[in-house]
C-alpha atoms as a PDB file:
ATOM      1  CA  UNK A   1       0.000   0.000   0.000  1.00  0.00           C
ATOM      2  CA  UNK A   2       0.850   3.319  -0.538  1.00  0.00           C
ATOM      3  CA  UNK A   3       1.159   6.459   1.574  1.00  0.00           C
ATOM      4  CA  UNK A   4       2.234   9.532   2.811  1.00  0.00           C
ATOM      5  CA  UNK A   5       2.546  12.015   5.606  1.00  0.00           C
ATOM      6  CA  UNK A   6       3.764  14.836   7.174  1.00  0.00           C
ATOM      7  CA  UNK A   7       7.320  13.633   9.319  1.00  0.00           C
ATOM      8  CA  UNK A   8       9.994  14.983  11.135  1.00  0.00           C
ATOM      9  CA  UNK A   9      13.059  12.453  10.860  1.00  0.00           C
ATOM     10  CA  UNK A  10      14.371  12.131  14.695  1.00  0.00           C
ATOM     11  CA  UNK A  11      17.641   9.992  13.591  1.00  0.00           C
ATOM     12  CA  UNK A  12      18.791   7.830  11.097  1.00  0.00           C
ATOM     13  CA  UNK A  13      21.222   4.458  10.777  1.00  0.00           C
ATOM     14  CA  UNK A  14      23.112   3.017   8.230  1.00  0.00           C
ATOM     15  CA  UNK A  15      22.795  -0.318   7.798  1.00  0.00           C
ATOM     16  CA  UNK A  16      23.838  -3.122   4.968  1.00  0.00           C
ATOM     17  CA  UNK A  17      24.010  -2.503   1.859  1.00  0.00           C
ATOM     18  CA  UNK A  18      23.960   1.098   1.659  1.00  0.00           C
ATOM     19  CA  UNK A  19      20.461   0.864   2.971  1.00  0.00           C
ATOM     20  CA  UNK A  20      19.645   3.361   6.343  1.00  0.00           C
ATOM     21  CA  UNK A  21      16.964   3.204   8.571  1.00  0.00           C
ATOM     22  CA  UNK A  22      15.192   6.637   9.820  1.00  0.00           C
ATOM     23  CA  UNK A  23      13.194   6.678  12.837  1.00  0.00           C
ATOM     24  CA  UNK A  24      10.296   9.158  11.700  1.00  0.00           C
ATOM     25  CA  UNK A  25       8.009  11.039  13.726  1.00  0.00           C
ATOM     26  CA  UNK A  26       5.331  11.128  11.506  1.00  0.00           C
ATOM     27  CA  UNK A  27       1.671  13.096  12.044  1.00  0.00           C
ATOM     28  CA  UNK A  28      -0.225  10.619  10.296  1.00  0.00           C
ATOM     29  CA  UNK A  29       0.977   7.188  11.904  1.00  0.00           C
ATOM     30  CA  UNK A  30       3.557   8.835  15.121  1.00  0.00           C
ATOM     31  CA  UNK A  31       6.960   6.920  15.860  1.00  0.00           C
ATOM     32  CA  UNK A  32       7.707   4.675  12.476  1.00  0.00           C
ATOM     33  CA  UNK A  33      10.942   2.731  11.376  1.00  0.00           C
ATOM     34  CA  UNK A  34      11.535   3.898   7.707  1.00  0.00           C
ATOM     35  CA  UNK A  35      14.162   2.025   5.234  1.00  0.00           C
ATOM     36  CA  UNK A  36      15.476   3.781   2.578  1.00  0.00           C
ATOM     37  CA  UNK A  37      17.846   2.980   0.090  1.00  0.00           C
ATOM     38  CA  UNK A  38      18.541   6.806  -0.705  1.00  0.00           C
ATOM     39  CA  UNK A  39      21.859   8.297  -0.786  1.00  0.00           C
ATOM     40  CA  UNK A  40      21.576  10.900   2.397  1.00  0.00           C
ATOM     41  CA  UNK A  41      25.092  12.719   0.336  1.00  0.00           C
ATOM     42  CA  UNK A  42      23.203  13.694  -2.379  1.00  0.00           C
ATOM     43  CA  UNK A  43      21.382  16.583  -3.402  1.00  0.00           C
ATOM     44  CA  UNK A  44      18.248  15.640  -5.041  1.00  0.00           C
ATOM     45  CA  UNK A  45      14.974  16.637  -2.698  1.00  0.00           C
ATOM     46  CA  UNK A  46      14.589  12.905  -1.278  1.00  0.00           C
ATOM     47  CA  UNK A  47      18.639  12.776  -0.007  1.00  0.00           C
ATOM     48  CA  UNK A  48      17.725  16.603   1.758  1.00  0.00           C
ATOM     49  CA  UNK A  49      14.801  15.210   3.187  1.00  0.00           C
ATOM     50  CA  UNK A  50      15.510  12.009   5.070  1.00  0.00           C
ATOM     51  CA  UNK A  51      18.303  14.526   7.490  1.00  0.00           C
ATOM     52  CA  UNK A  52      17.336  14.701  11.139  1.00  0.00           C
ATOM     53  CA  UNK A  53      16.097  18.207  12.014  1.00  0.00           C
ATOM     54  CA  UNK A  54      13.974  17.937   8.998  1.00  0.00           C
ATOM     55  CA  UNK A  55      10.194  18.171   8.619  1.00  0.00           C
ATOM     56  CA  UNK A  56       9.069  17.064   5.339  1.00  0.00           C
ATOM     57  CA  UNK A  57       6.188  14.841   3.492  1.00  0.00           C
ATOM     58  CA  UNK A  58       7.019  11.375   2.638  1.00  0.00           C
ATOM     59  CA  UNK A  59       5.679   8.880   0.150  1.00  0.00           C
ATOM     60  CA  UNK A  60       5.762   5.449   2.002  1.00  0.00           C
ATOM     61  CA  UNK A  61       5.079   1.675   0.933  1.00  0.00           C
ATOM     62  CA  UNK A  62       3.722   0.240   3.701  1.00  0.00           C
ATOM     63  CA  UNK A  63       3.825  -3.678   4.035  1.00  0.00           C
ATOM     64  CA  UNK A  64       2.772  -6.031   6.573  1.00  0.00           C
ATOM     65  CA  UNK A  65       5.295  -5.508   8.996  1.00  0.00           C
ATOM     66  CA  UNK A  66       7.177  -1.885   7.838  1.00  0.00           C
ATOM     67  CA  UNK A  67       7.810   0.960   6.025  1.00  0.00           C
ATOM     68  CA  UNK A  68       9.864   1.914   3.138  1.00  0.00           C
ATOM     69  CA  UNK A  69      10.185   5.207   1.919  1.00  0.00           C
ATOM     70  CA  UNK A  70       9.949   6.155  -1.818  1.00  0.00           C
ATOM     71  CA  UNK A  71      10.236   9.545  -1.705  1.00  0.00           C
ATOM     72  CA  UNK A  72      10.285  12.604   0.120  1.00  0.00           C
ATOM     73  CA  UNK A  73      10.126  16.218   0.017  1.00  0.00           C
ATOM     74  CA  UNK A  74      11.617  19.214   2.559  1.00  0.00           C
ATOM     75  CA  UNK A  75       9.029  21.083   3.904  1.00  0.00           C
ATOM     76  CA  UNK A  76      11.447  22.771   6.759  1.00  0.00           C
ATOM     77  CA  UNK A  77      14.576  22.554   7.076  1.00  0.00           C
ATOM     78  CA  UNK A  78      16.297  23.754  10.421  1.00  0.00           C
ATOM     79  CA  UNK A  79      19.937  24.066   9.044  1.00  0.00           C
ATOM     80  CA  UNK A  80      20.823  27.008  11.333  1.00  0.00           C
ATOM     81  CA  UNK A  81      20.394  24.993  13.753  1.00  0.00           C
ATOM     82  CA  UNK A  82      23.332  22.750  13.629  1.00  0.00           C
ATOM     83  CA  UNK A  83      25.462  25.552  12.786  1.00  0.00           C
ATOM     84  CA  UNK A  84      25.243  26.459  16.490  1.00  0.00           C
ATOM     85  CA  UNK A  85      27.305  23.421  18.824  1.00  0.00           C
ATOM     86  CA  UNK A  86      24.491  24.296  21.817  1.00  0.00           C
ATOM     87  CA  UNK A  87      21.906  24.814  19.751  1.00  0.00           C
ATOM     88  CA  UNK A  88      22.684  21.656  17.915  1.00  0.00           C
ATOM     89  CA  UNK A  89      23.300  19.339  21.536  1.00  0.00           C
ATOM     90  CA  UNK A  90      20.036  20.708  23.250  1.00  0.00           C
ATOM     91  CA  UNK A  91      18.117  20.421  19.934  1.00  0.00           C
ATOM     92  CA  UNK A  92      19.829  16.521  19.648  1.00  0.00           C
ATOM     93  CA  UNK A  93      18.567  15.965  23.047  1.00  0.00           C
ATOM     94  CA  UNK A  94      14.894  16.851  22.736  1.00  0.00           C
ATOM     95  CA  UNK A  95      14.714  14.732  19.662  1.00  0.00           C
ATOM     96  CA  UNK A  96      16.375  11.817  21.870  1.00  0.00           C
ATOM     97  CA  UNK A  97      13.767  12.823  24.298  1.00  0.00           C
ATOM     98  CA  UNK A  98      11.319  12.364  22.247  1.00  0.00           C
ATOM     99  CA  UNK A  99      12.091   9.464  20.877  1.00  0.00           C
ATOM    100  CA  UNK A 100      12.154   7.644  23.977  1.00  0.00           C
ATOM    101  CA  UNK A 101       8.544   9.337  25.649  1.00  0.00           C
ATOM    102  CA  UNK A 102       7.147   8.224  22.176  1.00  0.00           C
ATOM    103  CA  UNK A 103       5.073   4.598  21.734  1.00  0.00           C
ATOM    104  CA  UNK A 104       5.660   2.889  18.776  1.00  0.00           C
ATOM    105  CA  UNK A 105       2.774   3.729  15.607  1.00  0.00           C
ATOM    106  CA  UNK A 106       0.785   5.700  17.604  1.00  0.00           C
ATOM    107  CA  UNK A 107      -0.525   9.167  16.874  1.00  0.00           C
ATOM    108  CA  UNK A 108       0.141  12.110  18.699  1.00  0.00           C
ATOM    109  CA  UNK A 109      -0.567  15.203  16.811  1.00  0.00           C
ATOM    110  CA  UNK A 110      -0.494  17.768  19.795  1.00  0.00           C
ATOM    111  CA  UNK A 111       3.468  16.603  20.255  1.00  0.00           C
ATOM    112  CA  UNK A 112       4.086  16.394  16.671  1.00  0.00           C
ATOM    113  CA  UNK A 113       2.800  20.004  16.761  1.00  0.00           C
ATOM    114  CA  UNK A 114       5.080  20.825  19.946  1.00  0.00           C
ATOM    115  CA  UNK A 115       8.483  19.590  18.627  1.00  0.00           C
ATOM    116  CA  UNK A 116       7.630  21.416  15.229  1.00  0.00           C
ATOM    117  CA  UNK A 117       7.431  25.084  17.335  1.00  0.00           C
ATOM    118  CA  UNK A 118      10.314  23.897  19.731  1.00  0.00           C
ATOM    119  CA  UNK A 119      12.633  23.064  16.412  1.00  0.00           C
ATOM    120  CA  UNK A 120      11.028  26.765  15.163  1.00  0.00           C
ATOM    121  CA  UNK A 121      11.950  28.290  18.248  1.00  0.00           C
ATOM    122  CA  UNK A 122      15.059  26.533  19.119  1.00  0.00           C
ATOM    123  CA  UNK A 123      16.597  27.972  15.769  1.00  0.00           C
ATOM    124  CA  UNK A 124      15.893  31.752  16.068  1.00  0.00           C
ATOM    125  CA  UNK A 125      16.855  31.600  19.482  1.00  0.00           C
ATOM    126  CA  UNK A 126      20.174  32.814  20.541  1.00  0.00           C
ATOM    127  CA  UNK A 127      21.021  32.335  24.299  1.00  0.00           C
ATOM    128  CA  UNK A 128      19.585  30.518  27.038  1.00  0.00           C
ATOM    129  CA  UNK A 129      18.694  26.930  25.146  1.00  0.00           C
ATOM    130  CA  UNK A 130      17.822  25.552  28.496  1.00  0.00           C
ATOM    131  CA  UNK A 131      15.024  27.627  29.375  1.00  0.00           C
ATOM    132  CA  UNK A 132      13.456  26.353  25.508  1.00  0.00           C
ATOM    133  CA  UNK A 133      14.203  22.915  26.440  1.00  0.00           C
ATOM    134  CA  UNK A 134      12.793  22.628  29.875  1.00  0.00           C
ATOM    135  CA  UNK A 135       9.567  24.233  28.691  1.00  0.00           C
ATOM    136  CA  UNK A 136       9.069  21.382  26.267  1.00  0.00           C
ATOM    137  CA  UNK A 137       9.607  18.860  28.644  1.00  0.00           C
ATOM    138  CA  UNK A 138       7.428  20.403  30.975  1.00  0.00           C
ATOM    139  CA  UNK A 139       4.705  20.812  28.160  1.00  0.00           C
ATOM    140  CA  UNK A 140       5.194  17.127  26.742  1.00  0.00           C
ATOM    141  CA  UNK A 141       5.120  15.415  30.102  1.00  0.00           C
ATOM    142  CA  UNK A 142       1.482  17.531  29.880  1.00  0.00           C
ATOM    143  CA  UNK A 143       0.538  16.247  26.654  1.00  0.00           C
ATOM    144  CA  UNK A 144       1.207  12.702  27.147  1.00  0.00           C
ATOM    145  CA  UNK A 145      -0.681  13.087  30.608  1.00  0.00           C
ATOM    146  CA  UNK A 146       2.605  11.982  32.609  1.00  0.00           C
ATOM    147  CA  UNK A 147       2.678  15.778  34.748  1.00  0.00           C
ATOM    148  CA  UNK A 148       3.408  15.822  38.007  1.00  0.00           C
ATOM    149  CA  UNK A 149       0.956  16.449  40.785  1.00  0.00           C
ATOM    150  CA  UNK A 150       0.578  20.242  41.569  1.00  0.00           C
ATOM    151  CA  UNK A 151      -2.526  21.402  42.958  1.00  0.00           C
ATOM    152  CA  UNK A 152      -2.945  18.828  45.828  1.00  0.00           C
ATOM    153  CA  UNK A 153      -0.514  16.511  47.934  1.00  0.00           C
ATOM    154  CA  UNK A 154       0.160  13.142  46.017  1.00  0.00           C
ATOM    155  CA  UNK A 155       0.574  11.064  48.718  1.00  0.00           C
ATOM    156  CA  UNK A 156      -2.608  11.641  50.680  1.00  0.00           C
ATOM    157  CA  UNK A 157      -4.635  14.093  48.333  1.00  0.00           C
ATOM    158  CA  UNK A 158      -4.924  16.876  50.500  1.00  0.00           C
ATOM    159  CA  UNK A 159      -5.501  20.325  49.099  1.00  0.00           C
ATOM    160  CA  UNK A 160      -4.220  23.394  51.110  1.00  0.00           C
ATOM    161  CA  UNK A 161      -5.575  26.538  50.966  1.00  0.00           C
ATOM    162  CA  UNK A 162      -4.015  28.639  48.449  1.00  0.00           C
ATOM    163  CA  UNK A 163      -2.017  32.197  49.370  1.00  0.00           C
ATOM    164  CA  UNK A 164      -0.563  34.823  47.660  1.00  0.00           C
ATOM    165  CA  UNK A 165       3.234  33.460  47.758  1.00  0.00           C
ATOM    166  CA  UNK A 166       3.416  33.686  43.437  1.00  0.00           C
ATOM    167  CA  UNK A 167       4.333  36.933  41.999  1.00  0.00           C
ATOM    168  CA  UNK A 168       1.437  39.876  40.757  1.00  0.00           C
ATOM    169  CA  UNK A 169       1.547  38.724  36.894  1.00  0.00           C
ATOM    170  CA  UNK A 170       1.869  35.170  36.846  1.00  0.00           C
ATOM    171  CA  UNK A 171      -1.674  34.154  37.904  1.00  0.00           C
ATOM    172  CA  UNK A 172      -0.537  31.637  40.259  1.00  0.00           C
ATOM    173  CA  UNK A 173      -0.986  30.755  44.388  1.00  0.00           C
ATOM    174  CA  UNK A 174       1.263  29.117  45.752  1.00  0.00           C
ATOM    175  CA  UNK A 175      -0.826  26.085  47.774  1.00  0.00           C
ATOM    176  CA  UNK A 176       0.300  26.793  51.868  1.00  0.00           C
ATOM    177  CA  UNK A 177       2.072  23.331  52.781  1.00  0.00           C
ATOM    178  CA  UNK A 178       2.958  21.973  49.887  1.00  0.00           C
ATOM    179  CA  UNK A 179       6.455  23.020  50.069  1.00  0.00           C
ATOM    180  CA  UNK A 180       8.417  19.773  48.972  1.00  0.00           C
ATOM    181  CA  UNK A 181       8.373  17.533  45.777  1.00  0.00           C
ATOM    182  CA  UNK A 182       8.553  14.071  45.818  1.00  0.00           C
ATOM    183  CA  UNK A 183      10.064  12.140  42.716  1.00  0.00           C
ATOM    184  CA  UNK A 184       8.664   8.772  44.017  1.00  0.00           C
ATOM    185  CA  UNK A 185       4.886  10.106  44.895  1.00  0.00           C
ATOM    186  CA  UNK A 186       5.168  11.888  41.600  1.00  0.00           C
ATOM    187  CA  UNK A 187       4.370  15.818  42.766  1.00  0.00           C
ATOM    188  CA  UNK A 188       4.140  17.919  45.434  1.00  0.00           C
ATOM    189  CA  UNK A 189       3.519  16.788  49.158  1.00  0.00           C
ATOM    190  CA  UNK A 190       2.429  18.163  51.798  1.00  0.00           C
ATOM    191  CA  UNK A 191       4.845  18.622  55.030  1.00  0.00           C
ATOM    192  CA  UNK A 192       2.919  15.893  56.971  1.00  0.00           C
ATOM    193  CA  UNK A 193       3.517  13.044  54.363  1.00  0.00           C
ATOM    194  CA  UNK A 194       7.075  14.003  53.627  1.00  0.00           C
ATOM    195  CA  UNK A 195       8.533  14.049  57.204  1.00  0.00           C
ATOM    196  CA  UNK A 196       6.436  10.349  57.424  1.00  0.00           C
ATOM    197  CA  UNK A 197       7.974   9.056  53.909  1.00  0.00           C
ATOM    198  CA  UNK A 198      11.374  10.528  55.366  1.00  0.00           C
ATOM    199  CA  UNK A 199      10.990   8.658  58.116  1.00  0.00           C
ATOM    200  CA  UNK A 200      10.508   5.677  56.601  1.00  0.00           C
ATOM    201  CA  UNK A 201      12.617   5.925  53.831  1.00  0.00           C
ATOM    202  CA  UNK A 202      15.963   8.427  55.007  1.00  0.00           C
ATOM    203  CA  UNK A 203      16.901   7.861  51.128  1.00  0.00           C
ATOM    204  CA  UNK A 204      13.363   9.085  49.620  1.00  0.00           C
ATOM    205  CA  UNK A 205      13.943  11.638  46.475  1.00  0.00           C
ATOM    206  CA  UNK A 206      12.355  14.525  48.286  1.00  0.00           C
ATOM    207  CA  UNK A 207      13.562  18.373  47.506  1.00  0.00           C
ATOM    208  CA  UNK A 208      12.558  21.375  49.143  1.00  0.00           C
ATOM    209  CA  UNK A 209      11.073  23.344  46.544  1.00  0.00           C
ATOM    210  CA  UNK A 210      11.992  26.917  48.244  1.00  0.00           C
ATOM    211  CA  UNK A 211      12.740  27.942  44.637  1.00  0.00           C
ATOM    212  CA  UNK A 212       9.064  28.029  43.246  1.00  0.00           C
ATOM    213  CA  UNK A 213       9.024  25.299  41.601  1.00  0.00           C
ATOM    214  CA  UNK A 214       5.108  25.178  40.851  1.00  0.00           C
ATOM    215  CA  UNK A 215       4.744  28.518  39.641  1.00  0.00           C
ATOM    216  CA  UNK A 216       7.406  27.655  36.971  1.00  0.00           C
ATOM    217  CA  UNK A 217       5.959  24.328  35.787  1.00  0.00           C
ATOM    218  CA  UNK A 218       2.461  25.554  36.066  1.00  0.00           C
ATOM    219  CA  UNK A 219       3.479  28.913  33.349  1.00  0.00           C
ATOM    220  CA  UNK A 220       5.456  26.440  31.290  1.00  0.00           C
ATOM    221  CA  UNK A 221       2.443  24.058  30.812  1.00  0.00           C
ATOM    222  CA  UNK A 222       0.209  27.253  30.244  1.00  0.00           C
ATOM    223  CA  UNK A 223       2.161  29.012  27.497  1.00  0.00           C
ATOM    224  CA  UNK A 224       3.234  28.581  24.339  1.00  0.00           C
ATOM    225  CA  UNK A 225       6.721  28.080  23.396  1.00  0.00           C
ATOM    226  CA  UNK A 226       6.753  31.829  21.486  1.00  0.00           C
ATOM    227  CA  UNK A 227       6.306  33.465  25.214  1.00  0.00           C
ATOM    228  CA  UNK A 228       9.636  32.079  25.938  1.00  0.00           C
ATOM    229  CA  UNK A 229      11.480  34.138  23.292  1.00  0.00           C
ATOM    230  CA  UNK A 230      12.602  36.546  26.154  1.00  0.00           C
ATOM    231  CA  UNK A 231      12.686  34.463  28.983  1.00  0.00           C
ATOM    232  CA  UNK A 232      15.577  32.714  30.766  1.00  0.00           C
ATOM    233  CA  UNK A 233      15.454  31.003  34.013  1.00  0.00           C
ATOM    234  CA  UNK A 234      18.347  32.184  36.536  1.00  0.00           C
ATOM    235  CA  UNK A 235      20.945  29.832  36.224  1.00  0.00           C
ATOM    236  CA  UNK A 236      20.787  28.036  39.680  1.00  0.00           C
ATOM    237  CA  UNK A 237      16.800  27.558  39.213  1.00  0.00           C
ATOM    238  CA  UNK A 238      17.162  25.941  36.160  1.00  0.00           C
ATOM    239  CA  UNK A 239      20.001  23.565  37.157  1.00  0.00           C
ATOM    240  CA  UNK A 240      17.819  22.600  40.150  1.00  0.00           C
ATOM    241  CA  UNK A 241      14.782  22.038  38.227  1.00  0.00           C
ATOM    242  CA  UNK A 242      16.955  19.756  35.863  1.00  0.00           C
ATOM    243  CA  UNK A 243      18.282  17.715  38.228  1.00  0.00           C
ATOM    244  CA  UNK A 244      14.395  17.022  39.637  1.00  0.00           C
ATOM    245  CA  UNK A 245      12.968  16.334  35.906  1.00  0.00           C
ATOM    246  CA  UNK A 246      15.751  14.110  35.149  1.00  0.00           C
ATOM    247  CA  UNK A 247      15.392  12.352  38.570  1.00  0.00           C
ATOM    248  CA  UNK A 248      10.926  12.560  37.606  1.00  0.00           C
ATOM    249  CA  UNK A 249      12.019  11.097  34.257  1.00  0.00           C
ATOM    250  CA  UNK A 250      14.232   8.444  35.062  1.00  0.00           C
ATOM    251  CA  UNK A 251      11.398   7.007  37.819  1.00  0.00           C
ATOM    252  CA  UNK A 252       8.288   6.943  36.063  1.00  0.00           C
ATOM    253  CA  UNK A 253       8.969   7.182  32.596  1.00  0.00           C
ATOM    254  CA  UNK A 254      12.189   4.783  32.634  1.00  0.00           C
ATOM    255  CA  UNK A 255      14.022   7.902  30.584  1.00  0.00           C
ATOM    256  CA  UNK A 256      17.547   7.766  31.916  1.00  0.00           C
ATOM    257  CA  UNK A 257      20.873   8.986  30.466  1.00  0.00           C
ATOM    258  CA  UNK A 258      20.530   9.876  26.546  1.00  0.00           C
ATOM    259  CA  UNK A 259      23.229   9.402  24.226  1.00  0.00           C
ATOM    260  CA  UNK A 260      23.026  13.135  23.550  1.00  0.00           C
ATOM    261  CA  UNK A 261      23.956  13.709  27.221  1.00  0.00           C
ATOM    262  CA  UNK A 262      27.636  12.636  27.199  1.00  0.00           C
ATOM    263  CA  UNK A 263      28.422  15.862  25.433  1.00  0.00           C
ATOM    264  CA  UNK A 264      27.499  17.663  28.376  1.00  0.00           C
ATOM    265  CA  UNK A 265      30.059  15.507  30.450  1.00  0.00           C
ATOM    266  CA  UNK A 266      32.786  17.129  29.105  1.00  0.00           C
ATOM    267  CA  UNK A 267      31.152  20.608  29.528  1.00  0.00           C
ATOM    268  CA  UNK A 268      33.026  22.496  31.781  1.00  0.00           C
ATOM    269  CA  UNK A 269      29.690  24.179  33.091  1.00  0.00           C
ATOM    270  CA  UNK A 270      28.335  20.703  33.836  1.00  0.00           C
ATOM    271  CA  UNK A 271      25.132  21.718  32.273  1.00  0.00           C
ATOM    272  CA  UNK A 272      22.617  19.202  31.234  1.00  0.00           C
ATOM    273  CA  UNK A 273      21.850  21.689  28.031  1.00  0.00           C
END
């Protein structure tokens, strides 16, 4: 049978032959394994379009058990962005990201949609990757319904009373004893249920979140990835919150260390992006 779609390629191996295999994210049919027998080196429109950091429609044959692409066409092509070393590394490790939080031939449009503005946004932008890339995990973890608890304790479902303790513009209370976040429980808890889970577990992945951590996951789920044009975390809150998200990730959605993450090893800032 054949098909197309609408696909940004993620990565791509070579195999035997000559023949490579691209790991699509396509809108039509989500995470597919593509062969291909095209010549990535060349320059006809197929060879440009099976790159990674490449959105473009595909012409598929579609068997029983996989795909095999017969032709494809750029639609976008995000160059600029491996012309940049961080750009390139924090844009490689969304796609890695991805590419791991993704189930196999399953549809999800409202991603497909996300990583299309992040790889928009990620381009333009000139400073400050991490503050682009921690607003897309923060708003994928939302779309695939894997968000931590915010709004009420989630060990034993209490729900403070809210205060004022967010700042005048960002439309946020902070909840009044929910003042730590618990990896294992998956959210926030309350003071009562982490002293007990302390108790009975001295090794428990609890962190005081004294830095506001709801008010910034709660604007990151609520805006777009254009608001963040502008806006850059302080340096210390973001490496906090990535040390808690990679510790969130790791748990519940078995997302440890990426490939992409080895680069950052060797980074003298010992920054995750």
């Amino acid at each position: 049978m054949i098909t197309d779609t609408e696909g940004i390629v993620l990565r791509q191996v070579r195999t035997v032959g000559g023949r490579r295999m691209i790991l699509l994210f396509s809108r039509k049919f989500g995470k597919i394994n593509v062969g291909s027998s095209i010549n990535e080196g060349g320059k006809n429109k197929s060879a440009l379009a099976v790159r990674p950091f490449t959105n473009g429609r595909y012409e598929l044959f579609k068997g029983r058990e996989s795909y095999n692409l017969n032709s494809g066409q750029v639609l976008q092509s995000f160059y600029r962005i491996g012309e940049d070393l961080d750009k390139y590394m924090a844009a490689s490790y969304v796609l890695e990201l991805t590419e791991k939080l993704l189930p196999e031939e399953m549809a999800q449009p409202r991603l497909y949609q996300l990583l299309l503005d992040f790889l928009e946004e990620m381009e333009q932008r000139e400073k400050k990757h991490g503050t682009l890339v921690m607003a897309y995990i923060i708003k994928a973890l939302d779309i695939l319904g894997t968000m931590p608890c915010l709004d009420q304790c989630a060990a034993c479902g209490c729900r403070p009373e809210s205060t004022s303790g967010a700042s005048p513009d960002s439309g946020y209370g902070r909840s009044a004893g929910l003042h730590l976040f618990s990896v294992e429980e998956g959210g926030m808890i309350c003071d009562s249920c982490g002293q007990q889970i302390r108790k009975e577990n001295g090794r428990a992945l609890i962190y005081d979140t004294n830095f506001g951590i709801v008010d910034i996951l709660k604007y990151f789920q609520k805006h777009p990835l254009s608001d963040f044009r502008r806006l850059a975390l302080e340096e210390k809150t973001l490496e906090k919150l990535q040390h808690i998200l990679r510790q969130y990730l790791a748990y519940h959605l078995d997302v440890k260390e990426l490939k992409s993450e080895a680069f950052f090893s060797e980074n003298p800032s010992g920054h995750l992006f």
